[in-house]
N, C-alpha and C. Protein backbone atom coordinates (compact mmCIF):
# COMPACT_ATOMS: atom_id res chain seq x y z
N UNK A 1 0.85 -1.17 0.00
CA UNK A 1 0.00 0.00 0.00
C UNK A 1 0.89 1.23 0.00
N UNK A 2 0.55 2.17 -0.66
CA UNK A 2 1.52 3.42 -1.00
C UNK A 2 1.04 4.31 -0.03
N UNK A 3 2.26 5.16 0.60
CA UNK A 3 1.91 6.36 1.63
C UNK A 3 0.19 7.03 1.52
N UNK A 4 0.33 7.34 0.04
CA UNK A 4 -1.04 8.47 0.16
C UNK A 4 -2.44 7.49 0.36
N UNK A 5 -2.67 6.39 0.05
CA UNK A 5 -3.35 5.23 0.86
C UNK A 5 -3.53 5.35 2.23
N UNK A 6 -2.18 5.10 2.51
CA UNK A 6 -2.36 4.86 3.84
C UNK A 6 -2.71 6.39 4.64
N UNK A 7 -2.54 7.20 4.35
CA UNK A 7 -2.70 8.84 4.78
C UNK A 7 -4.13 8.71 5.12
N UNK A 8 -4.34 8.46 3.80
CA UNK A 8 -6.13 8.30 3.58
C UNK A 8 -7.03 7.23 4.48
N UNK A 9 -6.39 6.38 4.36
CA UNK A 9 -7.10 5.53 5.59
C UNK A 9 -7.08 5.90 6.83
N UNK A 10 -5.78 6.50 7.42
CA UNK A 10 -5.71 7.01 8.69
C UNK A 10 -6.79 7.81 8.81
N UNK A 11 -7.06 8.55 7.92
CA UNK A 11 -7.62 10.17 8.20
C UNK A 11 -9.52 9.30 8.54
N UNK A 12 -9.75 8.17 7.67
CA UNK A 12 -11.10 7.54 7.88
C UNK A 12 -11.14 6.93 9.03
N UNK A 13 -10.14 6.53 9.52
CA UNK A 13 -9.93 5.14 10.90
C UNK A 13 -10.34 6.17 11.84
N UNK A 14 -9.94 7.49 11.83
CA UNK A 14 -9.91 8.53 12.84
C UNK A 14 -11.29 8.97 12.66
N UNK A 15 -12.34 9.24 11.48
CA UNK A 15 -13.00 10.04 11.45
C UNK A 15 -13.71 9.28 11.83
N UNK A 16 -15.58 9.21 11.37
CA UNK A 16 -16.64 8.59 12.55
C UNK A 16 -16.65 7.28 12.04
N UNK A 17 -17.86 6.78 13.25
CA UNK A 17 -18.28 5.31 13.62
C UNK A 17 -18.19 4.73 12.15
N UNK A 18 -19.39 5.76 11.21
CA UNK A 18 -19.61 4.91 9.76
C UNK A 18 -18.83 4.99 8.82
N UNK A 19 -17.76 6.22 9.01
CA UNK A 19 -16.70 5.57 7.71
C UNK A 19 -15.95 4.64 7.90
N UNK A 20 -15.51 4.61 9.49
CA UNK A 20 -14.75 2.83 9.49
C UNK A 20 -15.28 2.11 9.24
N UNK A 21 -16.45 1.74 9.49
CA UNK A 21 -17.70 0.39 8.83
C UNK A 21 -17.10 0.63 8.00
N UNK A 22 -17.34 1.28 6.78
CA UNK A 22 -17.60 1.01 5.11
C UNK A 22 -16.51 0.94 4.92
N UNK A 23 -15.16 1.81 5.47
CA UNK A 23 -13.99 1.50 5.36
C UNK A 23 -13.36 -0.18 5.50
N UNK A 24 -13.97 -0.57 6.50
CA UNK A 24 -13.56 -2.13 7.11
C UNK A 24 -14.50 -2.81 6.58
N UNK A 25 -15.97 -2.82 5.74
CA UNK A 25 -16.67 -3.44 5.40
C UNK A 25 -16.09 -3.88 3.80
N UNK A 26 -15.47 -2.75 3.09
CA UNK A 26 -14.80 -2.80 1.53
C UNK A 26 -13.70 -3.53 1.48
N UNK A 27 -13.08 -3.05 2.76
CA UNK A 27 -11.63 -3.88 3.08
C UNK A 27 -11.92 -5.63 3.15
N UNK A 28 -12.91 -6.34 3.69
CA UNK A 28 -13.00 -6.98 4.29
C UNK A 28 -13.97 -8.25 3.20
N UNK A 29 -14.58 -7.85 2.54
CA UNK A 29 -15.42 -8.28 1.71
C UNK A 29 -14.72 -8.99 0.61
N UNK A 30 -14.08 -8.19 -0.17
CA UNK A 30 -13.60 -8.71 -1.09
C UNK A 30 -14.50 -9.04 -2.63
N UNK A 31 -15.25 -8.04 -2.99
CA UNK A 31 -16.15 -8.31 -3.62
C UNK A 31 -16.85 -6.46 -3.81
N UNK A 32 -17.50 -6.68 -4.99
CA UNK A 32 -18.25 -4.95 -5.17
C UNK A 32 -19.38 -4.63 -4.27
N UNK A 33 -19.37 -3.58 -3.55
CA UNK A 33 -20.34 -3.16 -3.23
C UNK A 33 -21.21 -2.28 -3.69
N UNK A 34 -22.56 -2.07 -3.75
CA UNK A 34 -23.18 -0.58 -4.16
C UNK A 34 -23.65 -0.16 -2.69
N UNK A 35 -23.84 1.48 -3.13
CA UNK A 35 -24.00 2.40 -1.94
C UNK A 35 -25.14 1.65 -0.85
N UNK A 36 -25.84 1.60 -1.28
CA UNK A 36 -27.33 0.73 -1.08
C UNK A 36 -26.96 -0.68 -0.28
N UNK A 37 -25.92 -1.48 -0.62
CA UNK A 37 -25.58 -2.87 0.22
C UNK A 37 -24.53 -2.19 1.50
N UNK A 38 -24.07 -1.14 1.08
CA UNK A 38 -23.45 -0.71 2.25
C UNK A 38 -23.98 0.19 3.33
N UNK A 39 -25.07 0.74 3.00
CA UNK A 39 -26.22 1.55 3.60
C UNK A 39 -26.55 0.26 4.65
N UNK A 40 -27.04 -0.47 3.71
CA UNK A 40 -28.20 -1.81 4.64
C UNK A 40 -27.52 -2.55 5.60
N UNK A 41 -26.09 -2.48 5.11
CA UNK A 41 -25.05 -3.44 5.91
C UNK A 41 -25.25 -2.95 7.13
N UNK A 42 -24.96 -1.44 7.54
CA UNK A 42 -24.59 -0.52 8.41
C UNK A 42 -25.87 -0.05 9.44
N UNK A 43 -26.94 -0.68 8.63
CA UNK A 43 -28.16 -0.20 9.24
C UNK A 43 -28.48 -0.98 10.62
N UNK A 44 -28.07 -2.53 10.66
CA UNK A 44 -28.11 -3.23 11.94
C UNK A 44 -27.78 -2.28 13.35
N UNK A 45 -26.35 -2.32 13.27
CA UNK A 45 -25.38 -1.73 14.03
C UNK A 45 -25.81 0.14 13.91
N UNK A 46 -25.80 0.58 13.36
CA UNK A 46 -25.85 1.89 13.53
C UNK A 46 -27.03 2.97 12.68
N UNK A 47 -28.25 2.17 12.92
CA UNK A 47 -29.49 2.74 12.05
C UNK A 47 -29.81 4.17 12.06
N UNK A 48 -28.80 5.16 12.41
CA UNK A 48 -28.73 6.81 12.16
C UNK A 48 -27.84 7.05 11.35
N UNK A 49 -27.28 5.89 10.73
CA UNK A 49 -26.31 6.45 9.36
C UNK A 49 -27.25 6.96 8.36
N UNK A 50 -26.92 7.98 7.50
CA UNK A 50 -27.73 8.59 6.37
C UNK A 50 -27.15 7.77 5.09
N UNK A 51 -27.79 7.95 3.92
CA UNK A 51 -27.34 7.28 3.01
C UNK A 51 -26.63 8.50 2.39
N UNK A 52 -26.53 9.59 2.73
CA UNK A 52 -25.87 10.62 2.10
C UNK A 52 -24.10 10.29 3.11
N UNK A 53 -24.07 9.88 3.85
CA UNK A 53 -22.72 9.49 4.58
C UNK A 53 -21.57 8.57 3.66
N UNK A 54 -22.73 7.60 3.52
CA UNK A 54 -22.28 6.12 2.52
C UNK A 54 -21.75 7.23 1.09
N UNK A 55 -22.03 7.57 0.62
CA UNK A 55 -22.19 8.71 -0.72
C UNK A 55 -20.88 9.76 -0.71
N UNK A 56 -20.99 10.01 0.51
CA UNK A 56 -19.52 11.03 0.78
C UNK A 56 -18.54 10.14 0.97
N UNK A 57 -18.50 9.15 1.78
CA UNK A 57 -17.15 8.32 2.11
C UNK A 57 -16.73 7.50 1.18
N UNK A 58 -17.52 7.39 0.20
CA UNK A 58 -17.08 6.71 -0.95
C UNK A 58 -16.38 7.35 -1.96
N UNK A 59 -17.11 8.76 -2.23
CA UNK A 59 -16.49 9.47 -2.76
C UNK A 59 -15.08 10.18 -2.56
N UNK A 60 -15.24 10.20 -1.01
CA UNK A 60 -13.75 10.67 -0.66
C UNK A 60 -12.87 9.31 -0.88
N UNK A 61 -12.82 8.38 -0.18
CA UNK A 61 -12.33 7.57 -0.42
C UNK A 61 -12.05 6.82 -1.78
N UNK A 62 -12.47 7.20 -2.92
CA UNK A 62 -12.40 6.64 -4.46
C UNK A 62 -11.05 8.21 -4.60
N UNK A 63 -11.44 9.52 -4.43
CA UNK A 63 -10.61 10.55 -4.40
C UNK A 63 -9.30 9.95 -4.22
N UNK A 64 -9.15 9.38 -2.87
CA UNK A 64 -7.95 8.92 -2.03
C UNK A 64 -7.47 7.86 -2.72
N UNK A 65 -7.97 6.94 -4.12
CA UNK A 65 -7.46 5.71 -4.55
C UNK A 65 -7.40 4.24 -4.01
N UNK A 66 -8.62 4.50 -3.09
CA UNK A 66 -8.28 3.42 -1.64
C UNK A 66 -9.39 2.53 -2.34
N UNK A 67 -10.59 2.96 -2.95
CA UNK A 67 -11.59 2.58 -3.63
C UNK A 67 -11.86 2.71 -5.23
N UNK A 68 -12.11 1.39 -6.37
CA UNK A 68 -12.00 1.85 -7.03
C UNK A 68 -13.87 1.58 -7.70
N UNK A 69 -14.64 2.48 -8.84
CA UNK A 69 -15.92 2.36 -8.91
C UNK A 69 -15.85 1.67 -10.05
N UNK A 70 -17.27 1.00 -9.90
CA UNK A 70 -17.13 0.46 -11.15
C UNK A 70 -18.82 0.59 -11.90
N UNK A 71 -19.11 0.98 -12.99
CA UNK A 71 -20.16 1.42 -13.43
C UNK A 71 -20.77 0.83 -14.61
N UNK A 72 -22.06 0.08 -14.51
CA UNK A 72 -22.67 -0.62 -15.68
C UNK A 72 -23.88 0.43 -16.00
N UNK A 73 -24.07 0.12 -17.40
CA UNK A 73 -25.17 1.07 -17.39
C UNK A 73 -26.62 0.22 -16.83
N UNK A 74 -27.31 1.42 -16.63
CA UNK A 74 -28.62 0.72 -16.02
C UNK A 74 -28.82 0.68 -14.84
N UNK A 75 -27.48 0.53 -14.01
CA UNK A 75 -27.39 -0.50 -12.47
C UNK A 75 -26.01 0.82 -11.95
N UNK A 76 -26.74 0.69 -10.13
CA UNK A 76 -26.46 1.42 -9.56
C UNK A 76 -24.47 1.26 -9.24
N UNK A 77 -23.93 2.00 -9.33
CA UNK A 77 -22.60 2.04 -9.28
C UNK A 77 -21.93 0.94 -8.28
N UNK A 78 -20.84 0.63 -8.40
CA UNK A 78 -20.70 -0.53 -7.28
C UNK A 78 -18.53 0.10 -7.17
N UNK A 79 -18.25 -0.45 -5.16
CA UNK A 79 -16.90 0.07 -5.36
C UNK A 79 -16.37 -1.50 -4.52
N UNK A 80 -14.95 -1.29 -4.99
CA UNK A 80 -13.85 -2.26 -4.60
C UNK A 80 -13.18 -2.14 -3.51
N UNK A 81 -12.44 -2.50 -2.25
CA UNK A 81 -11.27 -1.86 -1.90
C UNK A 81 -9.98 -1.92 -2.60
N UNK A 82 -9.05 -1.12 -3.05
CA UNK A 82 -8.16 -1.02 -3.90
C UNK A 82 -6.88 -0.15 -3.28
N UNK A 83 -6.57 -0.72 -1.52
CA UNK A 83 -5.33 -0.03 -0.98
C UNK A 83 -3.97 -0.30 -1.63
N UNK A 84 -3.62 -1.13 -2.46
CA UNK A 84 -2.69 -1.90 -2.30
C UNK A 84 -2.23 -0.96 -3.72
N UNK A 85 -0.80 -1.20 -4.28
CA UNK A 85 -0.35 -0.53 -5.42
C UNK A 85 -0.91 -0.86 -6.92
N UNK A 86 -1.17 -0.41 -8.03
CA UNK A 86 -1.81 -0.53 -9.15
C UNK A 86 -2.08 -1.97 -9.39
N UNK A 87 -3.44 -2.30 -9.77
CA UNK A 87 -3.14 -3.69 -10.19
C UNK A 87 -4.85 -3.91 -11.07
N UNK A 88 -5.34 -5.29 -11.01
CA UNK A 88 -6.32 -5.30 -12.00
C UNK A 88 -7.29 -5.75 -11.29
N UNK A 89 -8.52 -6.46 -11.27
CA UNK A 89 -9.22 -7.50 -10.66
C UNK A 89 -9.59 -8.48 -11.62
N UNK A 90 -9.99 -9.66 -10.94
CA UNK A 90 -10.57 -10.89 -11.39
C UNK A 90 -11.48 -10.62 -10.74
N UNK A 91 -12.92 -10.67 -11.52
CA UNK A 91 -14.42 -11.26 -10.99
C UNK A 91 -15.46 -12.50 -10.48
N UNK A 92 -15.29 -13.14 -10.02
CA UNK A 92 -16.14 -14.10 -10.10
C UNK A 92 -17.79 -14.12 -10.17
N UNK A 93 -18.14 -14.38 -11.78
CA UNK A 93 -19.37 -14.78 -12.15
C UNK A 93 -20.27 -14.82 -11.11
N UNK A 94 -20.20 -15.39 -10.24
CA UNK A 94 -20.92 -16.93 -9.67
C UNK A 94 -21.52 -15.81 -8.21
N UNK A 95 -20.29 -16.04 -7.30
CA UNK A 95 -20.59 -15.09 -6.13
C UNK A 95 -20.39 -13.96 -6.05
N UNK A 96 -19.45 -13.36 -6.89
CA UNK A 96 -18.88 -11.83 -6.40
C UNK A 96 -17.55 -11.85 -6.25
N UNK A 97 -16.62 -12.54 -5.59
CA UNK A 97 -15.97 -12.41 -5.10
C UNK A 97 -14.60 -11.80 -6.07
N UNK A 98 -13.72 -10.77 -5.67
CA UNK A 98 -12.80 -10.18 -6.03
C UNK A 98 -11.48 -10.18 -6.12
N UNK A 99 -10.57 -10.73 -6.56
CA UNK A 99 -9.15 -11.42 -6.25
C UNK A 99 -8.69 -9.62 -6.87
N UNK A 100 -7.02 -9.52 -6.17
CA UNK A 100 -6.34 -8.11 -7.14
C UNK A 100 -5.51 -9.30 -8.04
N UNK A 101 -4.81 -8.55 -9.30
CA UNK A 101 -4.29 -9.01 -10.06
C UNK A 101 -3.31 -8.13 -10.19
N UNK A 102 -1.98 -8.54 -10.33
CA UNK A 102 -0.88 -7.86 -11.08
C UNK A 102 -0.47 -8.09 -12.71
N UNK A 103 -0.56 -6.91 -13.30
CA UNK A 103 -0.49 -7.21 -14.76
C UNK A 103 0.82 -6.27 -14.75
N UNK A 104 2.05 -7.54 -14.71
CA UNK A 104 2.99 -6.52 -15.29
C UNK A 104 2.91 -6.52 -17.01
N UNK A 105 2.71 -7.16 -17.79
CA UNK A 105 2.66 -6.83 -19.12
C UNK A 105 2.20 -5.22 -19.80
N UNK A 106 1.26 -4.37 -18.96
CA UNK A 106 0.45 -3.30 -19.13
C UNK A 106 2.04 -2.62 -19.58
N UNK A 107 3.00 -2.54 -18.94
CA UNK A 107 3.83 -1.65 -19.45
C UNK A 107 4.66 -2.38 -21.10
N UNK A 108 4.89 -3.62 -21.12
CA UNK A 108 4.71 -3.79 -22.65
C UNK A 108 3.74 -3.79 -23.35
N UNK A 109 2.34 -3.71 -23.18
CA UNK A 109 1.36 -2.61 -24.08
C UNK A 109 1.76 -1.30 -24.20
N UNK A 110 1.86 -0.63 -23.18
CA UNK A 110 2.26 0.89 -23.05
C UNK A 110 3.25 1.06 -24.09
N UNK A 111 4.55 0.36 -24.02
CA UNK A 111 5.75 0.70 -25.02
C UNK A 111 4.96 0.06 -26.41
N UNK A 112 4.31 -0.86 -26.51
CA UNK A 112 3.61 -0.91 -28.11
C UNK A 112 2.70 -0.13 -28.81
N UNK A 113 1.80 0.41 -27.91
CA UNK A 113 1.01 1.89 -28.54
C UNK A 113 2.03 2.75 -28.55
N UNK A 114 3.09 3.27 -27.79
CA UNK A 114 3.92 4.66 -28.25
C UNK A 114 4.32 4.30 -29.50
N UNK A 115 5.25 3.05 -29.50
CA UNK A 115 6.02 2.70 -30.66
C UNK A 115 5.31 2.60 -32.15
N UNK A 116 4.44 1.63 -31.76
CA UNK A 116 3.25 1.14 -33.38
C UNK A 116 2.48 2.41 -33.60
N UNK A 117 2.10 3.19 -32.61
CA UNK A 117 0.56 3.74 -32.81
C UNK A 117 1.28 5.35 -32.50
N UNK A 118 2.42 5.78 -31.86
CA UNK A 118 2.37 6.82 -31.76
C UNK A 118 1.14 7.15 -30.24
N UNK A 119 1.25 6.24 -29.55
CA UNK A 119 -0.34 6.54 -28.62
C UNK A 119 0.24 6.84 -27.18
N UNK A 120 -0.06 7.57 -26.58
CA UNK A 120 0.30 7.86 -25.24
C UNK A 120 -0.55 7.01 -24.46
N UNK A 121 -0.39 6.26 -23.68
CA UNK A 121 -1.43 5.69 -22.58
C UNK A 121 -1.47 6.22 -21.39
N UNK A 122 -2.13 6.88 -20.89
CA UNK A 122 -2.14 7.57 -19.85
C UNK A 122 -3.32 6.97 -18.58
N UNK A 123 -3.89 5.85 -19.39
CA UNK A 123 -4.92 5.10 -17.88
C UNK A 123 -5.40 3.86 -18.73
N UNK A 124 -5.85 3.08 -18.12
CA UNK A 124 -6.28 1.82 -18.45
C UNK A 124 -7.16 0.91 -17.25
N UNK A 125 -7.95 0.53 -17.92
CA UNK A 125 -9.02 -0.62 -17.00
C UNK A 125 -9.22 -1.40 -17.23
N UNK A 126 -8.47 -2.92 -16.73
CA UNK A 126 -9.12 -4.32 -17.15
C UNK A 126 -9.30 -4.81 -15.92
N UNK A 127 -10.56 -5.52 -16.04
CA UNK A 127 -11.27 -6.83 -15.08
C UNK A 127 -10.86 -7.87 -15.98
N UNK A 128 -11.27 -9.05 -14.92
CA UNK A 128 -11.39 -10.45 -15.86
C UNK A 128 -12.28 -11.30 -14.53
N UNK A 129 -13.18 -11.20 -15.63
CA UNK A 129 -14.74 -12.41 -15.66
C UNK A 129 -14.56 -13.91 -15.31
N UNK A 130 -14.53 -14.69 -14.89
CA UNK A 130 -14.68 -15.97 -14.61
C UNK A 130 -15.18 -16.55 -13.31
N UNK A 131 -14.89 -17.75 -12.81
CA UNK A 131 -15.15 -18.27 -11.84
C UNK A 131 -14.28 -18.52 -10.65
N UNK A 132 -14.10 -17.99 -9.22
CA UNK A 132 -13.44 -18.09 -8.52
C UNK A 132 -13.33 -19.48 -7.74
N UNK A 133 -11.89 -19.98 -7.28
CA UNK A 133 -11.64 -21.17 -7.24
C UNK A 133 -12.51 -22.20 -6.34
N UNK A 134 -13.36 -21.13 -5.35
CA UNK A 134 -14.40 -22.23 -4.47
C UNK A 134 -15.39 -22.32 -5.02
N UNK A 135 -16.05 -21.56 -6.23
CA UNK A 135 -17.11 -21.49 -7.42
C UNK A 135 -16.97 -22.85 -8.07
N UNK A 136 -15.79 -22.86 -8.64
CA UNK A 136 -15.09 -23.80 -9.47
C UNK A 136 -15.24 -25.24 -8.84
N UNK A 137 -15.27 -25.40 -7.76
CA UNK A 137 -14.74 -26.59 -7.13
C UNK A 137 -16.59 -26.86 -7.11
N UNK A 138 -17.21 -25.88 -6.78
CA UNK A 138 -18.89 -26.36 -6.61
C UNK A 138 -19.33 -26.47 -8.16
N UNK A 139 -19.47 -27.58 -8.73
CA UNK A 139 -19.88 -27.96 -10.14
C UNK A 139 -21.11 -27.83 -10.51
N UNK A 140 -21.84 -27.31 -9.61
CA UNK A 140 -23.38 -26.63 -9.80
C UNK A 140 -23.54 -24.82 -10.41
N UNK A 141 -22.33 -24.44 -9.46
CA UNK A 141 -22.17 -23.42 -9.76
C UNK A 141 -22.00 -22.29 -10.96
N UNK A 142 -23.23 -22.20 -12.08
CA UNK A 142 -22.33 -21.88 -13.33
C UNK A 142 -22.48 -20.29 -13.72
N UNK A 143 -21.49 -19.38 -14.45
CA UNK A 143 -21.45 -18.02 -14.22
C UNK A 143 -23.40 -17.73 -14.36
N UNK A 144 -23.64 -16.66 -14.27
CA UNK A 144 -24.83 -16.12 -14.79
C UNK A 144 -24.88 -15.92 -16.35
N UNK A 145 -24.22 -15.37 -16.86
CA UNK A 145 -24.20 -15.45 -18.18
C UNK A 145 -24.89 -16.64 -19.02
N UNK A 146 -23.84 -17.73 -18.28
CA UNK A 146 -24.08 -19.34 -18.97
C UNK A 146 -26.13 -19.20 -18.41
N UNK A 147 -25.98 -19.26 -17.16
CA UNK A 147 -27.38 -19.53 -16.29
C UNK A 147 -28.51 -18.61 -18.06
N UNK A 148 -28.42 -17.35 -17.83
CA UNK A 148 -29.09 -17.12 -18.93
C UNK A 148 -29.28 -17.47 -20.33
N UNK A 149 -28.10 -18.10 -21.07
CA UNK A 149 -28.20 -18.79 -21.70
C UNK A 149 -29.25 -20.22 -21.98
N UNK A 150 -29.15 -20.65 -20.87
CA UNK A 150 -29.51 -22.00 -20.71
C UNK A 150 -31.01 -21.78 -20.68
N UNK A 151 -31.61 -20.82 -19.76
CA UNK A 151 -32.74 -20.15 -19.47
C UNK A 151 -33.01 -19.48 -20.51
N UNK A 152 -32.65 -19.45 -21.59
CA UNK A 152 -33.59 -18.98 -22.45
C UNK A 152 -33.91 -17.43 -22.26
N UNK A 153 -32.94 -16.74 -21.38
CA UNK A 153 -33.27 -14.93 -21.24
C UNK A 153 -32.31 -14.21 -22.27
């Protein structure tokens, strides 16, 4: 995890009851959340959180790089925890669940767009879709995608 991470987390660990939740709830999960699953999460334990709280701490915290968003159209925004230094995610289909990935290759793309293309790369976003290894091992388990397929949607 890089200094300005960790700056940033300090400054949440310190601030109130509900940004450590969501702070320790993102951390801890391993998987996307939307504002809304983290609202409800928080509602047991501390049912005077506003959903405008969840909304700010996310936002600050995506600011800070600690969180990263991820946006489909249609469907309400969803975030990662992402303390650790640049890297990618793996998705799992099935449950959610979020592995980080290190792609060192990104910098031999980088040197092949300057070189071939003349292209500056200045940001990049890859996931990768599949099934995570306790998904995998349950042979019932098949992505949603397939599930719709099969179903006829």
């Amino acid at each position: 995890m890089d200094l300005a991470s960790r700056s940033a987390e300090n400054r949440i660990f310190y601030g109130t009851r509900a940004r450590r939740a969501i702070l320790l709830l993102l951390r801890t999960g391993r998987r996307y959340f939307s504002a809304s699953e983290i609202h409800q999460s928080l509602k047991a334990e501390m049912p005077s959180t506003a959903m405008s709280t969840v909304y700010r701490t996310l936002e600050m915290l995506e600011g800070f790089g600690t969180v990263s968003r991820r946006a489909e159209e249609g469907k309400e925004a969803t975030f990662v925890y992402c303390g650790e230094e640049h890297h990618h995610h793996a998705i799992c289909r099935v449950c959610g669940h979020v592995d980080d990935v290190r792609c060192d290759a990104i910098d031999q793309i980088k040197e092949s767009l300057e070189r071939q293309r003349a292209f500056e790369l200045d940001d990049h976003t890859i996931e990768f879709y599949g099934r995570c290894a306790r998904c995998r091992r349950d042979s019932s388990n098949t992505p949603q995608r397939e599930r719709r397929r099969h179903h006829g949607d």
